[in-house]
N, C-alpha and C. Protein backbone atom coordinates (compact mmCIF):
# COMPACT_ATOMS: atom_id res chain seq x y z
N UNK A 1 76.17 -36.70 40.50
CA UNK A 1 75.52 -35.47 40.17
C UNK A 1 74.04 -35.60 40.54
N UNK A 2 73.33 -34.52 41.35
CA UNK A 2 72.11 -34.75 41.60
C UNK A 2 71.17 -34.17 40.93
N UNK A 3 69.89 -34.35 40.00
CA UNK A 3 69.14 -33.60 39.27
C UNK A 3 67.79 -33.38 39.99
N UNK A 4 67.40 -32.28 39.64
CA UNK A 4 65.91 -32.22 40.34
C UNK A 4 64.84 -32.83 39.76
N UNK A 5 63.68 -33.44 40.54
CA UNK A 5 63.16 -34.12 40.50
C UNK A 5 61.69 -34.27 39.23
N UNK A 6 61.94 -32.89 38.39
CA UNK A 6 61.81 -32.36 37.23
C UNK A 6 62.70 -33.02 36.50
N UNK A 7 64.17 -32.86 36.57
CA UNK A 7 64.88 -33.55 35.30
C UNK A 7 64.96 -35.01 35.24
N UNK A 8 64.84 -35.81 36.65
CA UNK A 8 64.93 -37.19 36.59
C UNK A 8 63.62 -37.63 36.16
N UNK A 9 62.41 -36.92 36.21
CA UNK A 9 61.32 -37.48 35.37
C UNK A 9 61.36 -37.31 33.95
N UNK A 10 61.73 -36.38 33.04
CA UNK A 10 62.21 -36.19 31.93
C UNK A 10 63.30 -37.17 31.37
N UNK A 11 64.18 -37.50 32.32
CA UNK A 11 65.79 -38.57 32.15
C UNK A 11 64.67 -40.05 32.29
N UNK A 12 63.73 -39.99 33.06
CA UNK A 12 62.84 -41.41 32.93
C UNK A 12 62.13 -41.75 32.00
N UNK A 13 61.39 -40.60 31.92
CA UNK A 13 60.79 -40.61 30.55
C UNK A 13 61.08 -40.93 28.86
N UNK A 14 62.31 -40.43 29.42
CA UNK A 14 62.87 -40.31 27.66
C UNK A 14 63.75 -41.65 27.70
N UNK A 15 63.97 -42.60 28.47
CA UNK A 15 64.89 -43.66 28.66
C UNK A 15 63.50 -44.63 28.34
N UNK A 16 62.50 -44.08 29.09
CA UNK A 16 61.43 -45.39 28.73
C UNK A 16 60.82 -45.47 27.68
N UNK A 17 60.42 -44.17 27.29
CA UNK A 17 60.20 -44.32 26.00
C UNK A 17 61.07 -44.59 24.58
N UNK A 18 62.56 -44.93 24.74
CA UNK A 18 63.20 -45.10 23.96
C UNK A 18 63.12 -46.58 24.18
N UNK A 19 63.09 -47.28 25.47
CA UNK A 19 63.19 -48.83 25.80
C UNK A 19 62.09 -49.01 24.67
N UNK A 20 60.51 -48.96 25.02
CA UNK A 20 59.67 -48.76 25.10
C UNK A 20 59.44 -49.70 23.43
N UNK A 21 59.95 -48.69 22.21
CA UNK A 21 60.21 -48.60 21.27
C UNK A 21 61.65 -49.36 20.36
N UNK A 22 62.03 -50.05 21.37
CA UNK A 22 63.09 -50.73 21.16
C UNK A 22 64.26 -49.66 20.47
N UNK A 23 64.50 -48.66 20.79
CA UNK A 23 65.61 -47.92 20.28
C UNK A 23 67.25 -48.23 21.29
N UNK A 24 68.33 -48.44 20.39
CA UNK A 24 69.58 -48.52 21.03
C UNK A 24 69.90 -47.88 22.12
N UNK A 25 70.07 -46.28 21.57
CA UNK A 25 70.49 -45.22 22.99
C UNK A 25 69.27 -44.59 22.69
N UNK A 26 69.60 -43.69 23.82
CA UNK A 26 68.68 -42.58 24.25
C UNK A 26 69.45 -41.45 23.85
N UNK A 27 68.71 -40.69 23.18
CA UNK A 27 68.97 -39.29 22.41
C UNK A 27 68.28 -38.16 23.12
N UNK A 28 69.03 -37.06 22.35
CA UNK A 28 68.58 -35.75 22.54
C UNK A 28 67.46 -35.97 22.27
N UNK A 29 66.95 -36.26 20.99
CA UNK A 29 65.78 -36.23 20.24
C UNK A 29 64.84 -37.00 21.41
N UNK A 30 64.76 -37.76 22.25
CA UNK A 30 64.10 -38.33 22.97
C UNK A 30 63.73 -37.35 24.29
N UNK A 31 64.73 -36.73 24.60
CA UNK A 31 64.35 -35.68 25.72
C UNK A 31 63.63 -34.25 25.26
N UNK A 32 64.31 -34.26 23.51
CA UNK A 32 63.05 -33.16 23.44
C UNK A 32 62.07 -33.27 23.00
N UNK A 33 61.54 -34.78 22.66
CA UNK A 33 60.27 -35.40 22.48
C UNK A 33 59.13 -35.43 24.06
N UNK A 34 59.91 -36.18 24.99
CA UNK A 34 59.38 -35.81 26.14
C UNK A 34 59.17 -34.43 26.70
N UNK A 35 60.36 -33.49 26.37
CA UNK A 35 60.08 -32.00 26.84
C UNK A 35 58.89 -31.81 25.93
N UNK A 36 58.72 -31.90 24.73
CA UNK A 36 57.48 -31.05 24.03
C UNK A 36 56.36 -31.32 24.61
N UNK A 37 56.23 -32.88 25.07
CA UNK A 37 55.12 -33.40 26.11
C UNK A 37 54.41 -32.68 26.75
N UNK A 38 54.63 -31.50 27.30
CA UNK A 38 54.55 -30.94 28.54
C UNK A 38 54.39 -29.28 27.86
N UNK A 39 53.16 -28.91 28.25
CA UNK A 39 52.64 -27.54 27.88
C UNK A 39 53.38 -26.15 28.08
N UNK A 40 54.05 -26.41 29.39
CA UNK A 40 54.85 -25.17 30.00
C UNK A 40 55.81 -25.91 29.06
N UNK A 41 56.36 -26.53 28.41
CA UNK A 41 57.69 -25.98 28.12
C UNK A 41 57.28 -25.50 26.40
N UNK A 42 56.50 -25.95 25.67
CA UNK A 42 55.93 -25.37 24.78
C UNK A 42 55.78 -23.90 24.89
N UNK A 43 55.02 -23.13 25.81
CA UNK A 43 55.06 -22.29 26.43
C UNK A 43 56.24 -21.75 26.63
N UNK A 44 57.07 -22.26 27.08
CA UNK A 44 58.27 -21.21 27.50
C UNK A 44 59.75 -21.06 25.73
N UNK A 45 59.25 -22.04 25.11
CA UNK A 45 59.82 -22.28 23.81
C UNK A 45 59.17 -21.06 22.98
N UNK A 46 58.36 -20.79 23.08
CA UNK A 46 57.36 -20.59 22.04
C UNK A 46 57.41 -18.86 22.66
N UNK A 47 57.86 -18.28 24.12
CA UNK A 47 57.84 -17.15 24.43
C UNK A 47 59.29 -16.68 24.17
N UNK A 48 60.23 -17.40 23.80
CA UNK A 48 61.56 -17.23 23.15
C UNK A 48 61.69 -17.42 21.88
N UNK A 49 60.75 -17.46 20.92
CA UNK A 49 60.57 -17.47 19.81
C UNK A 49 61.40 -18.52 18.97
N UNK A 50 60.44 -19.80 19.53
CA UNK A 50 60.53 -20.71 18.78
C UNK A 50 59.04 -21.31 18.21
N UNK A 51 59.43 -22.01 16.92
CA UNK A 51 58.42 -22.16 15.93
C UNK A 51 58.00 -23.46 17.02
N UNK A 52 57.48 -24.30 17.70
CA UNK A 52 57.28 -25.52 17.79
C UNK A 52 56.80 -26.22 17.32
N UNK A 53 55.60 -25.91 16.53
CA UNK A 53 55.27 -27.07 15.32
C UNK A 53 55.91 -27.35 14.26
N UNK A 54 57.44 -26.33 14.04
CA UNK A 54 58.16 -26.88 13.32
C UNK A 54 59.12 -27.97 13.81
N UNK A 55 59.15 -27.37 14.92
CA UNK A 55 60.25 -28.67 15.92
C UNK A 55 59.45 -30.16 15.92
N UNK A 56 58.40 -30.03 16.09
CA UNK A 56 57.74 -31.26 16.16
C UNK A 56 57.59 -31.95 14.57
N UNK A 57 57.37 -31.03 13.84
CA UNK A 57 57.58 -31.78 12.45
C UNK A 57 58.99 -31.27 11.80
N UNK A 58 59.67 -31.21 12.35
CA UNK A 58 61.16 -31.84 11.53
C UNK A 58 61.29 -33.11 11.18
N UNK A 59 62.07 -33.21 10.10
CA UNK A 59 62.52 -34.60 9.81
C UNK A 59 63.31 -35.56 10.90
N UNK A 60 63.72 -34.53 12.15
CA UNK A 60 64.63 -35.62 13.06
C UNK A 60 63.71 -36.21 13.56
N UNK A 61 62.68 -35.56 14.03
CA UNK A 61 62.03 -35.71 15.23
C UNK A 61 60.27 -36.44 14.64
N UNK A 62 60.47 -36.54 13.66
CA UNK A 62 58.89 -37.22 12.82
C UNK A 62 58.89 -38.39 13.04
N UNK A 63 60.03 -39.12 12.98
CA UNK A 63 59.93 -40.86 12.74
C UNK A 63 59.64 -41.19 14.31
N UNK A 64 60.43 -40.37 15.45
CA UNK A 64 60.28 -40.92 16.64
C UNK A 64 58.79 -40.05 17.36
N UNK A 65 58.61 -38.87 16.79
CA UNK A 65 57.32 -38.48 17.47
C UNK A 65 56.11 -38.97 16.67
N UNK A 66 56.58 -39.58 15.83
CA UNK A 66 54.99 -40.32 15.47
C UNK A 66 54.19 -41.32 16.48
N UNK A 67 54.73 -41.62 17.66
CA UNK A 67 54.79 -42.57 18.46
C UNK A 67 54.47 -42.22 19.46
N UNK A 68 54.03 -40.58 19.68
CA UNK A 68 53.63 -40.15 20.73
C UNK A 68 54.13 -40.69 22.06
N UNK A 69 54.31 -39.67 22.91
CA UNK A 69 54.24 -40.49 24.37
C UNK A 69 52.50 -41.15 25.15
């Protein structure tokens, strides 16, 4: 399967930063830690009416985004 060169930096990202951190697998929670990274997608979350500073402070996503990328 071939991904564009947008998603294989996101699929890199979120693999390294899970290495990174010594985590087992790589999660959702890791790709949408890396997606929040990134302004346009905040932006495009946030024009579909999503809360994102709630996404970022959920309980899933607190322990691993405390760690920032």
């Amino acid at each position: 399967m071939k991904f564009s060169s947008q998603a294989q930096h996101v699929l890199l990202a979120s693999k390294s930063y899970a290495e990174r951190h010594h985590h087992e697998f790589l999660t959702a929670e890791h790709l949408l830690l890396v997606l929040l990274s990134e302004q346009k997608i905040e932006f495009l979350l946030e024009s579909c009416g999503s809360d994102v500073s709630m996404v970022k402070d959920s309980k899933i996503l607190r322990n691993i985004y405390r760690h920032r990328i």
